[in-house]
Protein backbone atom coordinates (compact mmCIF):
# COMPACT_ATOMS: atom_id res chain seq x y z
CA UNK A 1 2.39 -9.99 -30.54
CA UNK A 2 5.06 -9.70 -27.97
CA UNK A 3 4.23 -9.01 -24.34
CA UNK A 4 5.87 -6.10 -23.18
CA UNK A 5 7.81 -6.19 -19.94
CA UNK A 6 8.90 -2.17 -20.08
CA UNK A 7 8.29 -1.24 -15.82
CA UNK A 8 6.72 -4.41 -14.86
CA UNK A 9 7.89 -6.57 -11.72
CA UNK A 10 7.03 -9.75 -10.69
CA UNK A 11 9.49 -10.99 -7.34
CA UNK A 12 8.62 -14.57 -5.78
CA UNK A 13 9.22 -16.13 -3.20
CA UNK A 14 12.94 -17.99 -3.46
CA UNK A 15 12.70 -21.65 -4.68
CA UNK A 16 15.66 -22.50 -2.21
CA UNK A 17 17.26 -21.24 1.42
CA UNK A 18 18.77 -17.93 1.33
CA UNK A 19 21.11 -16.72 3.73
CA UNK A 20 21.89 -12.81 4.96
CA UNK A 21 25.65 -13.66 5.23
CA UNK A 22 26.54 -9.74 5.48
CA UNK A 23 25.18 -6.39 5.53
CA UNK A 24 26.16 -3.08 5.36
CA UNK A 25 27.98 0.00 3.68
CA UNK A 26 29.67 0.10 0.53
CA UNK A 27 31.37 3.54 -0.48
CA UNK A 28 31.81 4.19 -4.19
CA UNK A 29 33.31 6.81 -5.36
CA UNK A 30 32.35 9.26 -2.05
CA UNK A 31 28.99 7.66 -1.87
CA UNK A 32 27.08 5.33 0.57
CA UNK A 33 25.56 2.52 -0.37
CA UNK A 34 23.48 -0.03 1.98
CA UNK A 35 24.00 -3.70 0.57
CA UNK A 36 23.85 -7.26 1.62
CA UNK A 37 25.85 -10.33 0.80
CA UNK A 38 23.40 -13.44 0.62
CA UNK A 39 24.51 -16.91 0.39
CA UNK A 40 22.50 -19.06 -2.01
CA UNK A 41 23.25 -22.44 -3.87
CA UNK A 42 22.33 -22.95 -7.37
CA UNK A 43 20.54 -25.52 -9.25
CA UNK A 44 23.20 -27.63 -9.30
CA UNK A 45 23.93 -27.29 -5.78
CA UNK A 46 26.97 -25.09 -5.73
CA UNK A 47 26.71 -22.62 -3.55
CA UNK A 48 27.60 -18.93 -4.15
CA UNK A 49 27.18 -15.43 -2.60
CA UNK A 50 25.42 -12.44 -4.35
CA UNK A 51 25.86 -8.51 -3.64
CA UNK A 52 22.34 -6.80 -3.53
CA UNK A 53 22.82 -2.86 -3.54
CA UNK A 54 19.62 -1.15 -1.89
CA UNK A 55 17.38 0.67 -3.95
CA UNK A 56 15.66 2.54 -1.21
CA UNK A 57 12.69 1.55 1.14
CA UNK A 58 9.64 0.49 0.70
CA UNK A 59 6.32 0.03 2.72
CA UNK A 60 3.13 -1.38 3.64
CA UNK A 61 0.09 0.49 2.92
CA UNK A 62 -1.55 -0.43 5.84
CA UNK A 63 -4.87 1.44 5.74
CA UNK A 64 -5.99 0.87 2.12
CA UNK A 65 -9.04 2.74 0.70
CA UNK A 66 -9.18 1.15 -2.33
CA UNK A 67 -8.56 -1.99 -4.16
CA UNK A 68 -6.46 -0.01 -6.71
CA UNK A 69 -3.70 1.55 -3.79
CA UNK A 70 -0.59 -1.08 -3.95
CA UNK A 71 -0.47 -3.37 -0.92
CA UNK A 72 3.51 -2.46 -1.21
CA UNK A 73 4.77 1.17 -2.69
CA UNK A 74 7.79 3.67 -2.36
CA UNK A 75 10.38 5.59 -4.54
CA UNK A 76 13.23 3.57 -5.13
CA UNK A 77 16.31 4.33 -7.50
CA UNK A 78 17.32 1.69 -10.04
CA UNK A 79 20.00 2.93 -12.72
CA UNK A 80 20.50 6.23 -11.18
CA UNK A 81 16.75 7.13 -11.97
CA UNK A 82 13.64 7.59 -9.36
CA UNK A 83 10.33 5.55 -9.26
CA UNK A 84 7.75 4.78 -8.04
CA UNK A 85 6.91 1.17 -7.28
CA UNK A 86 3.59 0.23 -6.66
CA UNK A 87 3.31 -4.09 -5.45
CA UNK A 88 0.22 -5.84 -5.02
CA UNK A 89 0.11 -9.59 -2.91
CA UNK A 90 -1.00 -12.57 -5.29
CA UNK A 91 -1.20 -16.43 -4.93
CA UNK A 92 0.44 -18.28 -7.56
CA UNK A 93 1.02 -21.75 -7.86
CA UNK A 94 4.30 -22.98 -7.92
CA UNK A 95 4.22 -25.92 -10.70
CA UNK A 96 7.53 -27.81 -9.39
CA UNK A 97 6.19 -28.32 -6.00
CA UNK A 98 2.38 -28.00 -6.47
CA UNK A 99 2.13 -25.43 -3.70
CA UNK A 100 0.39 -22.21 -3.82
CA UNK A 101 2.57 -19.14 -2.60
CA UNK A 102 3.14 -15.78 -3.05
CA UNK A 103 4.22 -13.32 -5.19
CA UNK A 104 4.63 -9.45 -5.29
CA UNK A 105 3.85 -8.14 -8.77
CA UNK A 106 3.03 -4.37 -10.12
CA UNK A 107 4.99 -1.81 -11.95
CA UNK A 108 7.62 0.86 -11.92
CA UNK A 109 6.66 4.59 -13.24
CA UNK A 110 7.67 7.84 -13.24
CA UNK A 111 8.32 10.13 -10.09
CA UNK A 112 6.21 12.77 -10.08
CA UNK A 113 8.26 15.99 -10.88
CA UNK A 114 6.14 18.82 -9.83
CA UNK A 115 8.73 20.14 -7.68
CA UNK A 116 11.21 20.64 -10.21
CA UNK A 117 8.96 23.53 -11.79
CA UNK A 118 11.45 25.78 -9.61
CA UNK A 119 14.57 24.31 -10.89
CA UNK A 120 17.10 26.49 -12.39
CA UNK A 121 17.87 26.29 -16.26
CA UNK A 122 20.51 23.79 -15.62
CA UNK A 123 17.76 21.86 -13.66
CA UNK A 124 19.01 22.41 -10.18
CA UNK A 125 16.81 22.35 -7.17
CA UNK A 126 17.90 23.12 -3.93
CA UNK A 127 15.13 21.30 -2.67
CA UNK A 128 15.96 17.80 -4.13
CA UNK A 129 19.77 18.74 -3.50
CA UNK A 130 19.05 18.73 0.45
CA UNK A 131 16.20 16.23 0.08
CA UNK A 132 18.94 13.72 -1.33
CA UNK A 133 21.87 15.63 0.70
CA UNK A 134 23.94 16.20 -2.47
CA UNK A 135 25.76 18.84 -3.47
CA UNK A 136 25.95 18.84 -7.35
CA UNK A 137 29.23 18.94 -9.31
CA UNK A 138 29.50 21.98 -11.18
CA UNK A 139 30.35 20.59 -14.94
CA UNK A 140 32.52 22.51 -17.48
CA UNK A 141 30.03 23.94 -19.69
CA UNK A 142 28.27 25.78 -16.43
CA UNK A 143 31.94 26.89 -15.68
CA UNK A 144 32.17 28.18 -19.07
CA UNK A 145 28.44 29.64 -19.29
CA UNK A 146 29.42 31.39 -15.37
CA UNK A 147 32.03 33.30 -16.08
CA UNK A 148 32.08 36.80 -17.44
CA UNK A 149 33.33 36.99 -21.43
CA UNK A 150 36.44 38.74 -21.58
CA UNK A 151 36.50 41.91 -24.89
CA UNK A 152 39.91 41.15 -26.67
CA UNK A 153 41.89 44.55 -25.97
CA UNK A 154 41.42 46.62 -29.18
CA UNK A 155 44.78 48.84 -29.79
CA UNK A 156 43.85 50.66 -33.14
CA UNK A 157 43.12 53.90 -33.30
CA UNK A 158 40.04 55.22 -35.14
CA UNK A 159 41.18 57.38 -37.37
C-alpha cells in the first residue's frame, strides 16, 4: 500500500546557505503579490536564484492548551484555494551529517466555510469580497442571467 501524501507537509531546515537576495511586490495581471528572490547553490555547486510567491502569514501559537493545537497555523492560499495549515516542531535526524534538527510537519485542510451560508446563488459574499478587498468580475453567463428577456414583437392579428 502506497502512503498517501494528499495535504501533508513536511519543510526542513535547508541542507545549504540560503540567501534573501530580494524582496518585494510582483503585480500580475492587476494583482499584488509579496515574493522573494533567494540565492541558493545546488548540489553540484552552481549557484542559482529562486522566486518564492507568498502564500499568506502564518503564526506561533504561543499559549497552547493542548498538545493537539499546531505549534505553527494560519490560512494560506496555494493554487488559488484557502487552507488551513496546521505545523507542529519535530527533531529529526539528518543522516548526511548525523545531526539532529528540525523540522515543521502537519497538514493542509479545508477553510471552514460557514460564512458563505449568506452567499448569493452565484456564491458571492460581500463579506469575503471586502475581507480579501476584491471586487469580483461579473462573467457572461451572470450578464446574460441579469438582464431582462426581451418578447419578440408579435405583428399578427388575431383574427
Amino acid at each position: 500500500m502506497e502512503f498517501d501524501n494528499t495535504n501533508r507537509v513536511s519543510l526542513f531546515q535547508p541542507r545549504d546557505k540560503k540567501d534573501i537576495m530580494f524582496d518585494g511586490t510582483i503585480n500580475c495581471d492587476g494583482t499584488d503579490v509579496k515574493a522573494i528572490i533567494v540565492k541558493a547553490t545546488s548540489r553540484d555547486g552552481k549557484p542559482y536564484r529562486n522566486v518564492y510567491i507568498s502564500a499568506g502569514p502564518i503564526y506561533l501559537n504561543e499559549n497552547k492548551e493542548k498538545e493537539t493545537i499546531p505549534d505553527v497555523g494560519g490560512t494560506i492560499n496555494l493554487l488559488g484555494m484557502a487552507k488551513r495549515i496546521g505545523l507542529y516542531w519535530k527533531d529529526y535526524l539528518d543522516k548526511s551529517t548525523g545531526e539532529t534538527k528540525q523540522m515543521l510537519s502537519g497538514s493542509l485542510r479545508e477553510v471552514n466555510t460557514d460564512y458563505l451560508a449568506n452567499a448569493n446563488q452565484n456564491g458571492r459574499n460581500e463579506y469575503l469580497d471586502a475581507k480579501n478587498g476584491t471586487t469580483p468580475q461579473i462573467t457572461q453567463a451572470e450578464v446574460t442571467q441579469e438582464q431582462p428577456k426581451e418578447e419578440e414583437m408579435n405583428d399578427e392579428i388575431p383574427f
